[in-house]
PDB file of N, CA and C in Angstrom:
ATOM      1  N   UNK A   1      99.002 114.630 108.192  1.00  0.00           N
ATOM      2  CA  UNK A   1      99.882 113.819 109.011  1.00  0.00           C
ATOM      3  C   UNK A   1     100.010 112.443 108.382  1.00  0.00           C
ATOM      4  N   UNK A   2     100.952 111.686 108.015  1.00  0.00           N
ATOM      5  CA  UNK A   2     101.266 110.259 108.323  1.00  0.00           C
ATOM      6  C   UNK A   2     101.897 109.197 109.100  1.00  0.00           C
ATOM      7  N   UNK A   3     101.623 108.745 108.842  1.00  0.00           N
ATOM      8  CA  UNK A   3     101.988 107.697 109.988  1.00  0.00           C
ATOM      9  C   UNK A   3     103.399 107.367 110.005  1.00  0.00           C
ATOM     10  N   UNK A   4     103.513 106.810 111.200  1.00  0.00           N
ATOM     11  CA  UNK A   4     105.475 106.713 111.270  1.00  0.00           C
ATOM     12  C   UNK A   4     105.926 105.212 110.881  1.00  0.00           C
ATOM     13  N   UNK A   5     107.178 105.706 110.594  1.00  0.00           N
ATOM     14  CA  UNK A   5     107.670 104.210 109.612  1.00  0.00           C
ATOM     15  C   UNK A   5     107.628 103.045 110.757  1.00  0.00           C
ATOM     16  N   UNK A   6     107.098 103.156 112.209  1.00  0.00           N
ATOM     17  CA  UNK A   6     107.122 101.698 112.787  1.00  0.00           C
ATOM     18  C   UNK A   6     105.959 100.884 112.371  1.00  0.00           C
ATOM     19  N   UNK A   7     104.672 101.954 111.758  1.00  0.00           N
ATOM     20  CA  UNK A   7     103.235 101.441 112.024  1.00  0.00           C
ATOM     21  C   UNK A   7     103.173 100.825 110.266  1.00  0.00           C
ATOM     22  N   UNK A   8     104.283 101.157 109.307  1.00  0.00           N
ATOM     23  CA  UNK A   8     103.976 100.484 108.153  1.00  0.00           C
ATOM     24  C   UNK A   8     104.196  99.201 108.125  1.00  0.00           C
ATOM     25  N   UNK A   9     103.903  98.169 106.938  1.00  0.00           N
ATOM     26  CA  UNK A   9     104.554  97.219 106.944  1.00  0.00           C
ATOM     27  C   UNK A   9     103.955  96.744 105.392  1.00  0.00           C
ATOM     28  N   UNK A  10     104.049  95.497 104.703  1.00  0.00           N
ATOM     29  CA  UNK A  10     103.549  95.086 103.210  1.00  0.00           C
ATOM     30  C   UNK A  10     102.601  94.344 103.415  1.00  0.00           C
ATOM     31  N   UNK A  11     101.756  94.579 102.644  1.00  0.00           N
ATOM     32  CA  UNK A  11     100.924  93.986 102.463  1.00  0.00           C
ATOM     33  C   UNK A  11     101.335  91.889 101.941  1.00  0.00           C
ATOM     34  N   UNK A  12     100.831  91.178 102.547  1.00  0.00           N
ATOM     35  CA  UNK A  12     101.021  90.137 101.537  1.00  0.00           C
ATOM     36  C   UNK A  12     100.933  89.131 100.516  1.00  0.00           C
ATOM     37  N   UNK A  13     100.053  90.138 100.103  1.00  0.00           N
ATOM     38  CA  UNK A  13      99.090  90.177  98.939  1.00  0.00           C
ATOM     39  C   UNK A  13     100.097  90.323  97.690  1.00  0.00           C
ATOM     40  N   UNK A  14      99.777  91.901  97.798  1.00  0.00           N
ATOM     41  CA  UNK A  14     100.428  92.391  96.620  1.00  0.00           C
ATOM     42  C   UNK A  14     101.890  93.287  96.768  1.00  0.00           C
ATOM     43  N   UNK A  15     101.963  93.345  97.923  1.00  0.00           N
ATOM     44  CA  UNK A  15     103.032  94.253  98.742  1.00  0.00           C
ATOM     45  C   UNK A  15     103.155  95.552  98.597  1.00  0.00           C
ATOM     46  N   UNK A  16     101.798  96.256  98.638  1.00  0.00           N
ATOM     47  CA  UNK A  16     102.110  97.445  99.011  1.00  0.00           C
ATOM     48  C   UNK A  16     102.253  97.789 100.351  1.00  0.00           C
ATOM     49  N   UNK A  17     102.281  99.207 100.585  1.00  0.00           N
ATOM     50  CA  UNK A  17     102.474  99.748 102.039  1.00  0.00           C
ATOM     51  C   UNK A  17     100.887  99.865 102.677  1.00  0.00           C
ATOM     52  N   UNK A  18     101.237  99.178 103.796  1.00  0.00           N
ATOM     53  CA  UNK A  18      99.904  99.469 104.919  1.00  0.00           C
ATOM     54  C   UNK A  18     100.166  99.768 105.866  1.00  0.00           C
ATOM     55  N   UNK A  19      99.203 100.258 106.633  1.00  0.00           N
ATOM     56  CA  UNK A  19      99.071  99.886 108.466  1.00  0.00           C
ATOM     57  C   UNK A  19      98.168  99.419 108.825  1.00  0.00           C
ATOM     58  N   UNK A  20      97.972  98.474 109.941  1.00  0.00           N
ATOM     59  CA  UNK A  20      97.320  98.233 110.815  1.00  0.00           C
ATOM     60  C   UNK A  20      96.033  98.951 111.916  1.00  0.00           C
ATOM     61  N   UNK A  21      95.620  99.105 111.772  1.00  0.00           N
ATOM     62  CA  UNK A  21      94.442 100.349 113.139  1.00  0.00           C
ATOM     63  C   UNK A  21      93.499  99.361 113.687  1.00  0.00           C
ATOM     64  N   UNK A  22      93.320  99.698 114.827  1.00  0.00           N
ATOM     65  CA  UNK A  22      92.290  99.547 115.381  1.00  0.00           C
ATOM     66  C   UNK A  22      90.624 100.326 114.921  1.00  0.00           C
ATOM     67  N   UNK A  23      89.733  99.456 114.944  1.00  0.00           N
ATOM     68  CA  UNK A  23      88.361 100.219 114.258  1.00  0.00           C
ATOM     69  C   UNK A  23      87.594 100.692 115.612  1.00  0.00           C
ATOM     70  N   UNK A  24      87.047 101.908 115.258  1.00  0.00           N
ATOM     71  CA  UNK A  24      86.859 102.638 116.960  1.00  0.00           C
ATOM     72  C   UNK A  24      84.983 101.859 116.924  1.00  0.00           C
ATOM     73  N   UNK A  25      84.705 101.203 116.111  1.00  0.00           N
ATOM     74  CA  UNK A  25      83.625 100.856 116.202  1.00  0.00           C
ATOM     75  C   UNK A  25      83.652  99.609 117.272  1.00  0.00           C
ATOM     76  N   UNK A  26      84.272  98.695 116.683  1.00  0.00           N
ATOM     77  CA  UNK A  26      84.501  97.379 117.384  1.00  0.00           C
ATOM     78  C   UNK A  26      85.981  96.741 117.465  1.00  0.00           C
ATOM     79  N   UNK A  27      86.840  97.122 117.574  1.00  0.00           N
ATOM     80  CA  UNK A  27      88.239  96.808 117.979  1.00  0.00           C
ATOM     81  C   UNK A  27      88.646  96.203 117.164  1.00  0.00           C
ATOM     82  N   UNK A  28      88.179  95.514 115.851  1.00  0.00           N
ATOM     83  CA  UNK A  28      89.329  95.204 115.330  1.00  0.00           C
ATOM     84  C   UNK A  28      90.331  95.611 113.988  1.00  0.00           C
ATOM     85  N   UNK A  29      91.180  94.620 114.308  1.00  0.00           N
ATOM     86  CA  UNK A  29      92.607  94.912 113.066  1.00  0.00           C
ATOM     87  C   UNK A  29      91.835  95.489 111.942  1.00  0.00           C
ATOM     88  N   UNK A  30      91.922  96.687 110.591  1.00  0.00           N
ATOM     89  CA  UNK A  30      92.040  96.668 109.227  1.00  0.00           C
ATOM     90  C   UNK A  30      92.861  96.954 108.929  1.00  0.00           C
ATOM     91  N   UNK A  31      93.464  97.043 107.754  1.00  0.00           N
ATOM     92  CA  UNK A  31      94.130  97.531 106.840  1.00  0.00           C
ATOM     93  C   UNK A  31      94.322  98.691 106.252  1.00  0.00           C
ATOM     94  N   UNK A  32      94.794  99.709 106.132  1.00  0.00           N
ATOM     95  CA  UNK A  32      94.686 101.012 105.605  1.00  0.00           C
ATOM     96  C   UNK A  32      96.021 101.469 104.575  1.00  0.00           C
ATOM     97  N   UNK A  33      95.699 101.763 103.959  1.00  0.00           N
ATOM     98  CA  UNK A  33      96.598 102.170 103.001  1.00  0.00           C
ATOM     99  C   UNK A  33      98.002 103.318 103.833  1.00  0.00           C
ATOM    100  N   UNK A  34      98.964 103.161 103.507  1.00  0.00           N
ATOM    101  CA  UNK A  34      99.726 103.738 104.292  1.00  0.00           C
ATOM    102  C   UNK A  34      99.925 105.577 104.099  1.00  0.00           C
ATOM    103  N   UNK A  35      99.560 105.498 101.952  1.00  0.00           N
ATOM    104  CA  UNK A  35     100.011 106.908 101.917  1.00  0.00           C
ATOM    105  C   UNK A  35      98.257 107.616 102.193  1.00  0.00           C
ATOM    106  N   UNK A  36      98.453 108.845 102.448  1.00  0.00           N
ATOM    107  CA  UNK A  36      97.282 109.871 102.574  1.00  0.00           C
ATOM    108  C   UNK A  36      96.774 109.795 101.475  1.00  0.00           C
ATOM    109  N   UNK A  37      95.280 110.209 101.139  1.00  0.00           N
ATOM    110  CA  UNK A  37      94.749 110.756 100.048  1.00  0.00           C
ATOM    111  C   UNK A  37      93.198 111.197 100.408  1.00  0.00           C
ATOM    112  N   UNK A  38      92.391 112.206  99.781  1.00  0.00           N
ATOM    113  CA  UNK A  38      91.832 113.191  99.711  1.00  0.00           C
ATOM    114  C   UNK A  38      90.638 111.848  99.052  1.00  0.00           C
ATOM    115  N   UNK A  39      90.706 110.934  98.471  1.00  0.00           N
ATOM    116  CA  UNK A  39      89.434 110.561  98.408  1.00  0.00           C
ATOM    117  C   UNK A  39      88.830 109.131  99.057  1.00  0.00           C
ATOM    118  N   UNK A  40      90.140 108.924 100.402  1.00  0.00           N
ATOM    119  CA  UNK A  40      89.886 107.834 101.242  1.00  0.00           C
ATOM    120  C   UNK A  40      88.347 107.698 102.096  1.00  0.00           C
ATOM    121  N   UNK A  41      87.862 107.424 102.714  1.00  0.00           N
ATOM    122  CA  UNK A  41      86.310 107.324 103.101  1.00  0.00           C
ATOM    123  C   UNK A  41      87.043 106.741 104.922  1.00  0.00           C
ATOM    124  N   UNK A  42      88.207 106.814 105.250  1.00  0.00           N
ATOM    125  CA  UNK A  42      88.854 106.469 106.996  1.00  0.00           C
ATOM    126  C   UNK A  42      89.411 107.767 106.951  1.00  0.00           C
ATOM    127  N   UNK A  43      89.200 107.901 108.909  1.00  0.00           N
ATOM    128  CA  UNK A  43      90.221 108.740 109.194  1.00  0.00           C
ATOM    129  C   UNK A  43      90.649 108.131 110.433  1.00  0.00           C
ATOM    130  N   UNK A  44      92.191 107.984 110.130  1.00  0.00           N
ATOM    131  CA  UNK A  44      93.292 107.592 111.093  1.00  0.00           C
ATOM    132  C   UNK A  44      93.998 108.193 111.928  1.00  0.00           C
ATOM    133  N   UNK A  45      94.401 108.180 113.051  1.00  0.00           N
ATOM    134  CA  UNK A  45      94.925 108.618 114.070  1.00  0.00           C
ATOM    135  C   UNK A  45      95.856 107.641 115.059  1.00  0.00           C
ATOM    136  N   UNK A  46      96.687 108.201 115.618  1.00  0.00           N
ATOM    137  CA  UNK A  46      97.668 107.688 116.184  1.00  0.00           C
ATOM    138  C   UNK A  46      96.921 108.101 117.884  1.00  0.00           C
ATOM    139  N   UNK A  47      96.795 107.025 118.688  1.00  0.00           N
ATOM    140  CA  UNK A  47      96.308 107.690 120.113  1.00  0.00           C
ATOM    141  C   UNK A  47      97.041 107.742 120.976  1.00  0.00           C
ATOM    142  N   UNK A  48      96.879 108.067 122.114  1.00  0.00           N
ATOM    143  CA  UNK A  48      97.912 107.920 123.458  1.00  0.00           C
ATOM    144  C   UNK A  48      98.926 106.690 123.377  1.00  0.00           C
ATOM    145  N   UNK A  49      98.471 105.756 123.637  1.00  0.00           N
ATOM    146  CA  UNK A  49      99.257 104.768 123.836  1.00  0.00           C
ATOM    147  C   UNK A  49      99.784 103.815 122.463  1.00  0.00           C
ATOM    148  N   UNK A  50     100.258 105.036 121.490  1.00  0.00           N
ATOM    149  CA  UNK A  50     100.826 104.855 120.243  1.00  0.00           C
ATOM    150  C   UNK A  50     100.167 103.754 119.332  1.00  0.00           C
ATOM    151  N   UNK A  51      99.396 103.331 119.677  1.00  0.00           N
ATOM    152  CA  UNK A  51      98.247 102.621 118.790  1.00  0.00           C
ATOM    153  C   UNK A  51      97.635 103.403 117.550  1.00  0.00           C
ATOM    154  N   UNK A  52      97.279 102.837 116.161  1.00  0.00           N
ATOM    155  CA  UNK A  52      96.813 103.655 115.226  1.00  0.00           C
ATOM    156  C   UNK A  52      95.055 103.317 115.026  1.00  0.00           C
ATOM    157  N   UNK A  53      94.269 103.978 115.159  1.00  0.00           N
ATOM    158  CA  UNK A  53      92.714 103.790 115.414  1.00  0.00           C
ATOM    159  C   UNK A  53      92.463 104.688 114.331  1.00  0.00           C
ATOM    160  N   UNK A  54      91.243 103.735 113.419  1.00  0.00           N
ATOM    161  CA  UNK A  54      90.558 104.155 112.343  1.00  0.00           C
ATOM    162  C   UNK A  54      89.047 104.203 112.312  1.00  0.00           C
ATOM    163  N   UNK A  55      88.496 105.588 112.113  1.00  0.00           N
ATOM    164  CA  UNK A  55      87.246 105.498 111.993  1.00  0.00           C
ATOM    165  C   UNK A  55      86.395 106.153 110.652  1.00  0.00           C
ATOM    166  N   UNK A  56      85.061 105.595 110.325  1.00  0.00           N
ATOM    167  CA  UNK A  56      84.667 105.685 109.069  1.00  0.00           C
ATOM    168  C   UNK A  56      84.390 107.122 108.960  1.00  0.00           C
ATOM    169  N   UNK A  57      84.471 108.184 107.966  1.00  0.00           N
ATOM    170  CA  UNK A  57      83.909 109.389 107.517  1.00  0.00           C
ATOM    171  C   UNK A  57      82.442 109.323 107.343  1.00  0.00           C
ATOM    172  N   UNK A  58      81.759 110.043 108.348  1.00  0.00           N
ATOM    173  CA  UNK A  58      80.307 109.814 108.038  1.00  0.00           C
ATOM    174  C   UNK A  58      79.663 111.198 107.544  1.00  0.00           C
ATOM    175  N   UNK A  59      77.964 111.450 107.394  1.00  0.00           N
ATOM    176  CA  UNK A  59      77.489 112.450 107.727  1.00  0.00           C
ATOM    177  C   UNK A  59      77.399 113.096 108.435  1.00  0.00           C
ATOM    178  N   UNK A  60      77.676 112.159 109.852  1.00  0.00           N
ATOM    179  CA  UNK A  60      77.397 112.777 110.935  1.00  0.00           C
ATOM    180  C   UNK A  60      78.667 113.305 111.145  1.00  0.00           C
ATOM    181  N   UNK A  61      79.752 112.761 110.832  1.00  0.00           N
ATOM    182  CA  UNK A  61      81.315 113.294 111.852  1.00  0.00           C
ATOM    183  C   UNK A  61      81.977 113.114 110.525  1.00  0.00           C
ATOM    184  N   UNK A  62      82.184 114.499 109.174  1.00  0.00           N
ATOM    185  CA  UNK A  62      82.732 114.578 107.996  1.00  0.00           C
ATOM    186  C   UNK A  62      84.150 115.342 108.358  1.00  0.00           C
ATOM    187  N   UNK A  63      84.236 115.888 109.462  1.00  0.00           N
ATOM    188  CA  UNK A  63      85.641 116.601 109.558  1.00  0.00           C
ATOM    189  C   UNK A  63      86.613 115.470 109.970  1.00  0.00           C
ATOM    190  N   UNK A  64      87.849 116.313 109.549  1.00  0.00           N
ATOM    191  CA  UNK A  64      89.167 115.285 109.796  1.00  0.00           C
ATOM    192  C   UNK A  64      89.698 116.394 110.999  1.00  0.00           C
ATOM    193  N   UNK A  65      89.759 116.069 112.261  1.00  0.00           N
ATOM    194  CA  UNK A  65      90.762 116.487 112.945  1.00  0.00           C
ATOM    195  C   UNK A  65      92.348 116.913 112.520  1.00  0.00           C
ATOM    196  N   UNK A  66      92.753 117.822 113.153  1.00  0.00           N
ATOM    197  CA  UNK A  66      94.315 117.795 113.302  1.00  0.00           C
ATOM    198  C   UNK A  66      95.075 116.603 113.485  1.00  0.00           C
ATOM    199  N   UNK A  67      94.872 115.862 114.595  1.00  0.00           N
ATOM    200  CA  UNK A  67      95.590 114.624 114.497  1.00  0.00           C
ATOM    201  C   UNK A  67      95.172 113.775 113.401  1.00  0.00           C
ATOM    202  N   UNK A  68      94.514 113.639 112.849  1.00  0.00           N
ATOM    203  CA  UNK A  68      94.000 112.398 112.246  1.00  0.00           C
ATOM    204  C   UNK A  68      94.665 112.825 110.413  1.00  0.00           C
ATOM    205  N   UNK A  69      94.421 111.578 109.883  1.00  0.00           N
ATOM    206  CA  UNK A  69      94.819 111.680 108.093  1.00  0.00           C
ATOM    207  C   UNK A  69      93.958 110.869 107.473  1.00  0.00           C
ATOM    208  N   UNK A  70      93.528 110.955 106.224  1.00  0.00           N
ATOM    209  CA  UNK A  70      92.160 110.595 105.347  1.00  0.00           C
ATOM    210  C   UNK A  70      92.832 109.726 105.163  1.00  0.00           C
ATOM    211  N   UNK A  71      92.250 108.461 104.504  1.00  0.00           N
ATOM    212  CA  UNK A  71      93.122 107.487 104.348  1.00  0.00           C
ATOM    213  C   UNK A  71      92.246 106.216 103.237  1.00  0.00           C
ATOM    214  N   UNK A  72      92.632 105.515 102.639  1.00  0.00           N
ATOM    215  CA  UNK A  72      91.558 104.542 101.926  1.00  0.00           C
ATOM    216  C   UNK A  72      91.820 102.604 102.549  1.00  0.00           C
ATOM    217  N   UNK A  73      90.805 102.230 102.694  1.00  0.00           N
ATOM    218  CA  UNK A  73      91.077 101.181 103.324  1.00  0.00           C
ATOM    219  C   UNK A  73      91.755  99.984 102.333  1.00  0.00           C
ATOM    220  N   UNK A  74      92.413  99.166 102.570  1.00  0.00           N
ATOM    221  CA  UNK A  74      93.535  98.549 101.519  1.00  0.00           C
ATOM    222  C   UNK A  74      92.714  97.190 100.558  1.00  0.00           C
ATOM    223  N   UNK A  75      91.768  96.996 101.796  1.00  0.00           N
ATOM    224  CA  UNK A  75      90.783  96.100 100.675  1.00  0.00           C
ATOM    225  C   UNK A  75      90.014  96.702  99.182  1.00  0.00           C
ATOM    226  N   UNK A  76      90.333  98.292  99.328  1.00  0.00           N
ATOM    227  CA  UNK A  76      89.448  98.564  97.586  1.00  0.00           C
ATOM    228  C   UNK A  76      90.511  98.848  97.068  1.00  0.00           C
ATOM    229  N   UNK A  77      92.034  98.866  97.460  1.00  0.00           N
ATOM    230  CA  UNK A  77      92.854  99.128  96.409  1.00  0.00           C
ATOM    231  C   UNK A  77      93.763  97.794  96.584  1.00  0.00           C
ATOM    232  N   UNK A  78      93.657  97.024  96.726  1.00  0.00           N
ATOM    233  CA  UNK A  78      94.658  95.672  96.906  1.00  0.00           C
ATOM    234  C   UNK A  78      94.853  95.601  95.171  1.00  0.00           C
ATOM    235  N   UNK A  79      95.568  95.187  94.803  1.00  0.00           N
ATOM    236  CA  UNK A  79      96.184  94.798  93.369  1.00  0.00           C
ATOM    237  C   UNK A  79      95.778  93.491  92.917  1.00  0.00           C
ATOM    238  N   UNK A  80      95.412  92.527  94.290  1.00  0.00           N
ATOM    239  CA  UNK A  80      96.132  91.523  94.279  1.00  0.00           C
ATOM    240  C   UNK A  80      94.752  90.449  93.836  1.00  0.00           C
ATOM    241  N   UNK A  81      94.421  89.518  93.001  1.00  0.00           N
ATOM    242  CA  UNK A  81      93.020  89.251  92.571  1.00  0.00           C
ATOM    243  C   UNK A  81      92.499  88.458  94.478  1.00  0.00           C
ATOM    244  N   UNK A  82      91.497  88.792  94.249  1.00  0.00           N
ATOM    245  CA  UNK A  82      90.611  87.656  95.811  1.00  0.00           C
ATOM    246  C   UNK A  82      91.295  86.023  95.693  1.00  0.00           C
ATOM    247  N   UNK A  83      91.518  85.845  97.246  1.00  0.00           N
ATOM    248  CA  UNK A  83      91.516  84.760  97.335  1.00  0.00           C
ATOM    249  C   UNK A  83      90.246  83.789  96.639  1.00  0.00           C
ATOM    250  N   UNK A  84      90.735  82.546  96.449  1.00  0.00           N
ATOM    251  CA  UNK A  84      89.684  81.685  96.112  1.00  0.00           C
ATOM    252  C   UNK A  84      89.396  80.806  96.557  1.00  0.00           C
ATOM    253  N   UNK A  85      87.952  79.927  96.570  1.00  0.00           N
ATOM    254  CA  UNK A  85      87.830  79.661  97.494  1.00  0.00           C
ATOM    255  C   UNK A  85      87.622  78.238  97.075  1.00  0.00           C
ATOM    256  N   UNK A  86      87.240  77.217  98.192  1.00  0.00           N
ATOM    257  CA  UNK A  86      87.328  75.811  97.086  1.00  0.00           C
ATOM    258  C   UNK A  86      86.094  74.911  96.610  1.00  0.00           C
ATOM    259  N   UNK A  87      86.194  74.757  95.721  1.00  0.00           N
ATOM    260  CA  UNK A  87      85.340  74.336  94.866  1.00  0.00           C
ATOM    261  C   UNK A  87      84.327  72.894  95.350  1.00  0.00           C
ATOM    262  N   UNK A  88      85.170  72.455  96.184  1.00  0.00           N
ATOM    263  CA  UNK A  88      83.872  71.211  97.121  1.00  0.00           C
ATOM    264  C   UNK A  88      83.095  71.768  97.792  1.00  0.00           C
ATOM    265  N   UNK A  89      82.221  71.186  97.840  1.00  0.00           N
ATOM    266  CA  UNK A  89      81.350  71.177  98.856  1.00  0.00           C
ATOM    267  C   UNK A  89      81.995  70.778 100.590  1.00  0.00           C
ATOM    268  N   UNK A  90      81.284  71.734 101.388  1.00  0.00           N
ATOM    269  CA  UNK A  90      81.883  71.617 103.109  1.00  0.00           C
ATOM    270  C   UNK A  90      81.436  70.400 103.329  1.00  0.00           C
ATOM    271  N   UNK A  91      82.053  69.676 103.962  1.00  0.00           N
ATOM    272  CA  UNK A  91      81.769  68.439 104.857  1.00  0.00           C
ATOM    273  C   UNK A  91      81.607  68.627 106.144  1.00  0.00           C
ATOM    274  N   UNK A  92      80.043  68.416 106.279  1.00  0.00           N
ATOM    275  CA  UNK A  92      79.493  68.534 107.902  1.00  0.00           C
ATOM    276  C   UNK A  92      80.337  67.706 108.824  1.00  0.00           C
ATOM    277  N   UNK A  93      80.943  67.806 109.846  1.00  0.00           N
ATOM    278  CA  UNK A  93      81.979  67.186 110.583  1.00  0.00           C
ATOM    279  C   UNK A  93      81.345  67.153 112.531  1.00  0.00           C
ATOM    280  N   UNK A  94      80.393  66.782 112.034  1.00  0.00           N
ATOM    281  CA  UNK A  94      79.612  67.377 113.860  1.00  0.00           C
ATOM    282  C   UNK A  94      79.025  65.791 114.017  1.00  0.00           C
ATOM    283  N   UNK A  95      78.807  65.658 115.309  1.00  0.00           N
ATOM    284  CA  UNK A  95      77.611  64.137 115.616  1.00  0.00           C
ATOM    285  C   UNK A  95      76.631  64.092 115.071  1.00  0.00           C
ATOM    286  N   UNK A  96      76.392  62.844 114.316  1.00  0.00           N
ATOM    287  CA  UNK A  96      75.240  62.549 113.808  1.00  0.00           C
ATOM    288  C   UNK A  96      74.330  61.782 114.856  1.00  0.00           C
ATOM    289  N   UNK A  97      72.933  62.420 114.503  1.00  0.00           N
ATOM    290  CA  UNK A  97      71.947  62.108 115.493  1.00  0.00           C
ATOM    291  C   UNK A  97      71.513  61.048 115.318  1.00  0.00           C
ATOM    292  N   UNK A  98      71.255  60.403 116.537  1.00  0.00           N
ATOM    293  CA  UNK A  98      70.589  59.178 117.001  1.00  0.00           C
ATOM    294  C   UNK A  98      69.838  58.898 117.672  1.00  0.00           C
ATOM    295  N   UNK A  99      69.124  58.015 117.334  1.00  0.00           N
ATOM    296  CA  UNK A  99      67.683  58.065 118.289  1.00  0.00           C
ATOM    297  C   UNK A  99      67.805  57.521 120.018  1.00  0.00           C
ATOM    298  N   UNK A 100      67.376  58.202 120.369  1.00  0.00           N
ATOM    299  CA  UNK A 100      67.573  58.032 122.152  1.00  0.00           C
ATOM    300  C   UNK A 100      66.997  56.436 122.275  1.00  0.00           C
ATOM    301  N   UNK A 101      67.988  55.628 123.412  1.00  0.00           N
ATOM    302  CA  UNK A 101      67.306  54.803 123.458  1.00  0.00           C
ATOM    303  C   UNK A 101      68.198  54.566 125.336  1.00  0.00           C
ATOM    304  N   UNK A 102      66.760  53.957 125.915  1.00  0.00           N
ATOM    305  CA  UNK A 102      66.865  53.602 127.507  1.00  0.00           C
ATOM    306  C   UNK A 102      68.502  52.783 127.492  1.00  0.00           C
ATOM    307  N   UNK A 103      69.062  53.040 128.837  1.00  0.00           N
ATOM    308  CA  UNK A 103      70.236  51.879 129.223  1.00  0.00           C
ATOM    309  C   UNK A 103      69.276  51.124 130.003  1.00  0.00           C
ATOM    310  N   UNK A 104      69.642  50.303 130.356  1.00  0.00           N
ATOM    311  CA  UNK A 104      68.764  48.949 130.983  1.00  0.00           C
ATOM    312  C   UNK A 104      69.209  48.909 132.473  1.00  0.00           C
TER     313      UNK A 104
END
């Protein structure tokens, strides 16, 4: 099965094709590669309420359902080199402590 042309969209990275899913672990957004393939490590599914939910291929749960499609997540095939990151040092931006002292 793949997914339907509403759930694709580009990446904006490198612009390939993705979708969006929900992770059945903890709810959020990844990335998944849009076309199928046989040596992805997700399996995706479309649920009731037309949402696309992705969960990891384990030992424990190695079958792919009928509904569902193997899929590779878009962060090991992105094209696109890693963001970078910047070269200063963070600037602590919080209250600096002071020593308590009585109001009168």
């Amino acid at each position: 099965m793949k997914p339907s042309t509403a759930h694709i969209t580009a990446c904006r990275r490198c612009g390939a094709r993705i979708c969006w899913a929900l992770t059945t672990a903890n709810g959020r957004r990844q990335p998944v590669d849009a076309e199928p393939t046989k040596a992805g490590n997700l399996a995706v599914m479309q649920g009731p309420d037309g949402v696309l939910y992705v969960r990891s291929i384990t030992v424990a749960r190695p079958e792919i359902r009928p509904s569902e499609w193997q899929a590779m997540p878009h962060h090991a095939t992105c094209t696109a080199p890693p963001p970078r990151r910047s070269s200063r040092a963070r600037r602590n931006s919080g209250v600096r402590p002071a020593p308590w002292q009585a109001r009168p």
